[in-house]
Protein backbone atom coordinates (compact mmCIF):
# COMPACT_ATOMS: atom_id res chain seq x y z
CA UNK A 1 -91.17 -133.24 -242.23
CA UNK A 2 -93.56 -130.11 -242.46
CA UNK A 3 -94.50 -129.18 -245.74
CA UNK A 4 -92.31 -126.55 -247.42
CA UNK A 5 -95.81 -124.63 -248.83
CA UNK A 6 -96.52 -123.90 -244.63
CA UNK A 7 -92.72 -122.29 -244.28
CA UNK A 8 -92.95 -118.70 -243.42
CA UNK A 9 -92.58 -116.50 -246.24
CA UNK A 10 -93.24 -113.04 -244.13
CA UNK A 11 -89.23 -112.86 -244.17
CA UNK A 12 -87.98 -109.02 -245.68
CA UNK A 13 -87.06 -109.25 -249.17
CA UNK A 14 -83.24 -107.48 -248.56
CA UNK A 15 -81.82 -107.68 -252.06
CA UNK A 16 -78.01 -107.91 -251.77
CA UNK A 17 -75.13 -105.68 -253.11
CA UNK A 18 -73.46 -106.29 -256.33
CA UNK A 19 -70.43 -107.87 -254.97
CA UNK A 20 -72.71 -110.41 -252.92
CA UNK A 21 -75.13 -110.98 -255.73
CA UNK A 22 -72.07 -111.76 -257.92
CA UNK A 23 -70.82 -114.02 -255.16
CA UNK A 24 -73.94 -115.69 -255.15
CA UNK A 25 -73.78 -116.04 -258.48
CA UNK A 26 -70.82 -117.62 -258.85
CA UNK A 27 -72.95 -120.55 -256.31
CA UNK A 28 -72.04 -119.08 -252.51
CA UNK A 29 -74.12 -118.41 -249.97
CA UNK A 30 -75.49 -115.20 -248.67
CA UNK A 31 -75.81 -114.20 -245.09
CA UNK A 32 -78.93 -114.87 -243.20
CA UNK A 33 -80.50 -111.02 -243.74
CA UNK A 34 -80.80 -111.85 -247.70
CA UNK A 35 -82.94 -115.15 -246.98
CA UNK A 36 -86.65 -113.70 -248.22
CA UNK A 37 -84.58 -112.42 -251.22
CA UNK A 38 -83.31 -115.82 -252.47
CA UNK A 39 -86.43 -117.19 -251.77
CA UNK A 40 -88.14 -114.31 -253.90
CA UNK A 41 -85.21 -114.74 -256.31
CA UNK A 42 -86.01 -118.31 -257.38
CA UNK A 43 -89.53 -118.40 -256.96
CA UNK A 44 -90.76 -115.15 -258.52
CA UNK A 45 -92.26 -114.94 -262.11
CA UNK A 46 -88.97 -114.65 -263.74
CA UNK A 47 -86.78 -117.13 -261.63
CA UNK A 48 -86.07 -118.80 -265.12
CA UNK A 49 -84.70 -115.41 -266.46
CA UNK A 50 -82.87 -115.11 -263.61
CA UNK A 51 -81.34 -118.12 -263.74
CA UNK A 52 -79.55 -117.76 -267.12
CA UNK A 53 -78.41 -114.59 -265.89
CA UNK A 54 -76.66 -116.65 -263.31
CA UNK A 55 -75.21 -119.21 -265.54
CA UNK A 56 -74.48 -116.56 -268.16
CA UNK A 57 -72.17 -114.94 -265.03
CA UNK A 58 -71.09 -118.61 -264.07
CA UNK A 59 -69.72 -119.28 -267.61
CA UNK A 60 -68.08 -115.32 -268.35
CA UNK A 61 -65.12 -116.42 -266.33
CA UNK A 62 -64.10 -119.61 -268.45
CA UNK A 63 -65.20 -118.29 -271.40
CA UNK A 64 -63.31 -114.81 -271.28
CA UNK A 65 -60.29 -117.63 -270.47
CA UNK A 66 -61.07 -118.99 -273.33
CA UNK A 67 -60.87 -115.56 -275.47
CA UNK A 68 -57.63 -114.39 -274.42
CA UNK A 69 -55.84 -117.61 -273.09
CA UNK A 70 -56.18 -120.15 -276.86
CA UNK A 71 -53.82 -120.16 -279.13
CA UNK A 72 -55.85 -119.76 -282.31
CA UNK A 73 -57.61 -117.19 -284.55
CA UNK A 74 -60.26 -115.50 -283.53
CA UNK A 75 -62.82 -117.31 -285.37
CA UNK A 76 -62.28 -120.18 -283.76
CA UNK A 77 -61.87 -118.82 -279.91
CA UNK A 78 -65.36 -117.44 -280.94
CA UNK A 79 -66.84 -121.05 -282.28
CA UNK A 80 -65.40 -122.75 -279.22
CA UNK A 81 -66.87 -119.74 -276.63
CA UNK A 82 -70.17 -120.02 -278.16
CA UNK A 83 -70.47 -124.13 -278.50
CA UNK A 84 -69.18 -123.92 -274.64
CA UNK A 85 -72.43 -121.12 -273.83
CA UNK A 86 -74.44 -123.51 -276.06
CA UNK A 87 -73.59 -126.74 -274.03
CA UNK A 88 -73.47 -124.88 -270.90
CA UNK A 89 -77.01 -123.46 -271.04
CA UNK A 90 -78.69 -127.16 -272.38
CA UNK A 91 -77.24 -128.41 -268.77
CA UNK A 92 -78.16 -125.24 -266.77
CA UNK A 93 -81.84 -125.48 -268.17
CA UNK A 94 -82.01 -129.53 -267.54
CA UNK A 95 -81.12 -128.87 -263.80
CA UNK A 96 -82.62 -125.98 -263.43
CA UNK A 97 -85.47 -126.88 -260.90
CA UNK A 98 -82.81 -128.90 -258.85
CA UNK A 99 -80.12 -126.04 -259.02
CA UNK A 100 -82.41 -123.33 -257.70
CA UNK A 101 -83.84 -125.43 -254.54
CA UNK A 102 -79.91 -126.44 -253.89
CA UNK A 103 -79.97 -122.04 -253.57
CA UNK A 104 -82.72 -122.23 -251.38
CA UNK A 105 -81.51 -125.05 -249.37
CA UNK A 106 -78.41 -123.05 -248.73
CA UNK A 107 -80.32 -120.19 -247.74
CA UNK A 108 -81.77 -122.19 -244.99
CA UNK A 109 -85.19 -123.23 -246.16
CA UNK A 110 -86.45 -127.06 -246.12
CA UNK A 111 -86.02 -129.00 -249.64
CA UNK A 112 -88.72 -128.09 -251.97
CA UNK A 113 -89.65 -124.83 -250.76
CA UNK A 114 -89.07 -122.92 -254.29
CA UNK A 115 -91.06 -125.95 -256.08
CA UNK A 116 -93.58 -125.69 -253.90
CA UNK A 117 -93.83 -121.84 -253.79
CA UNK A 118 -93.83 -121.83 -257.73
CA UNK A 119 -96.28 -124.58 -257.77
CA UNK A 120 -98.80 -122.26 -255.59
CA UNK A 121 -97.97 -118.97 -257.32
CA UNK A 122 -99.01 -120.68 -260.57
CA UNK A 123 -102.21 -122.39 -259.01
CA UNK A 124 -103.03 -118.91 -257.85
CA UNK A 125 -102.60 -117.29 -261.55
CA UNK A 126 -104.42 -120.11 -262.85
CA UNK A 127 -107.61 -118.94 -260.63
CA UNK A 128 -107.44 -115.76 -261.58
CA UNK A 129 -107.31 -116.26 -265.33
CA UNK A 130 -110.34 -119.10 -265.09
CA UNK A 131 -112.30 -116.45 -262.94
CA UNK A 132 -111.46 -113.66 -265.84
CA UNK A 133 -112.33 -116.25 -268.19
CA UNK A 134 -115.43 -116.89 -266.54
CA UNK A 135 -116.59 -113.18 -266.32
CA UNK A 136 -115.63 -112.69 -269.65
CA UNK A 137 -118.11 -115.05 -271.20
CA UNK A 138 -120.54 -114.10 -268.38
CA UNK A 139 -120.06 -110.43 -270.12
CA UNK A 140 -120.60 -112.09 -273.75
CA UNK A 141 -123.78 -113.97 -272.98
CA UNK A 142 -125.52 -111.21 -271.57
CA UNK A 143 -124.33 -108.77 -274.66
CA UNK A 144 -126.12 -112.07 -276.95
CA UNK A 145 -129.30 -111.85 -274.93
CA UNK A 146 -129.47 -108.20 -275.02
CA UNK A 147 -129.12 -108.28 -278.91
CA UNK A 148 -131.07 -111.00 -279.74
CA UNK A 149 -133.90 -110.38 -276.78
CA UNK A 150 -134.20 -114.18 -275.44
């Protein structure tokens, strides 16, 4: 199997319209001219934001159910909407790794692409901050030897 880091990630980022984002979502697929996109969509720096945006549109539909369709006060339709958001979110964030390579899987990438794309994107940011690190107390010493002369 090749390794999902090689994969070509040249592909156009087409961002879909709101009724297919909203379809995808809900957990469907988009069509083959949106790939880059959900590969950019689950790997970029905010993929976690993103996906509780998802599972926040995921869970409207049960919970607005919820709201209008139980017979009791409104207190409790609230208590029950927001313990259902509570639980709902604890699961989304436990498989949230999994659910986002299942997106990118369906998009028609090999298993582990978004891992693996994260996984470099953070190894790059880490060599950028440990090089600014570095010139930073590069920058300090030579301010120390100016004042002190040695």
């Amino acid at each position: 199997m090749a390794d999902p880091a090689e994969h070509d990630t040249t592909e156009p980022v087409v961002r879909p319209a709101p009724h297919r984002w909203l379809w995808y979502a809900l957990g469907g697929g988009l069509p083959a001219r949106h790939r880059g996109w959900v590969l950019f969509d689950t790997t970029t720096r905010t993929w976690g934001l993103r996906h509780v945006a998802r599972m926040l549109v995921q869970m409207s539909i049960p919970i607005a159910l919820v709201m209008v369709l139980l017979p009791a006060p409104f207190g409790l339709r609230a208590a029950v909407a927001g313990g259902g958001i509570f639980l709902g979110l604890i699961y989304s964030l436990a498989y949230m790794p999994e659910t986002t390579e299942n997106r990118v899987v369906k998009a028609g990438y090999p298993a582990g692409t978004a891992t693996a794309h994260r996984e470099h994107a953070a190894h790059r940011r880490d060599l950028r901050d440990s090089e600014r690190r570095r010139a930073a107390r590069a920058k300090r010493a030579a301010r120390y030897r100016d004042r002190t002369g040695r």
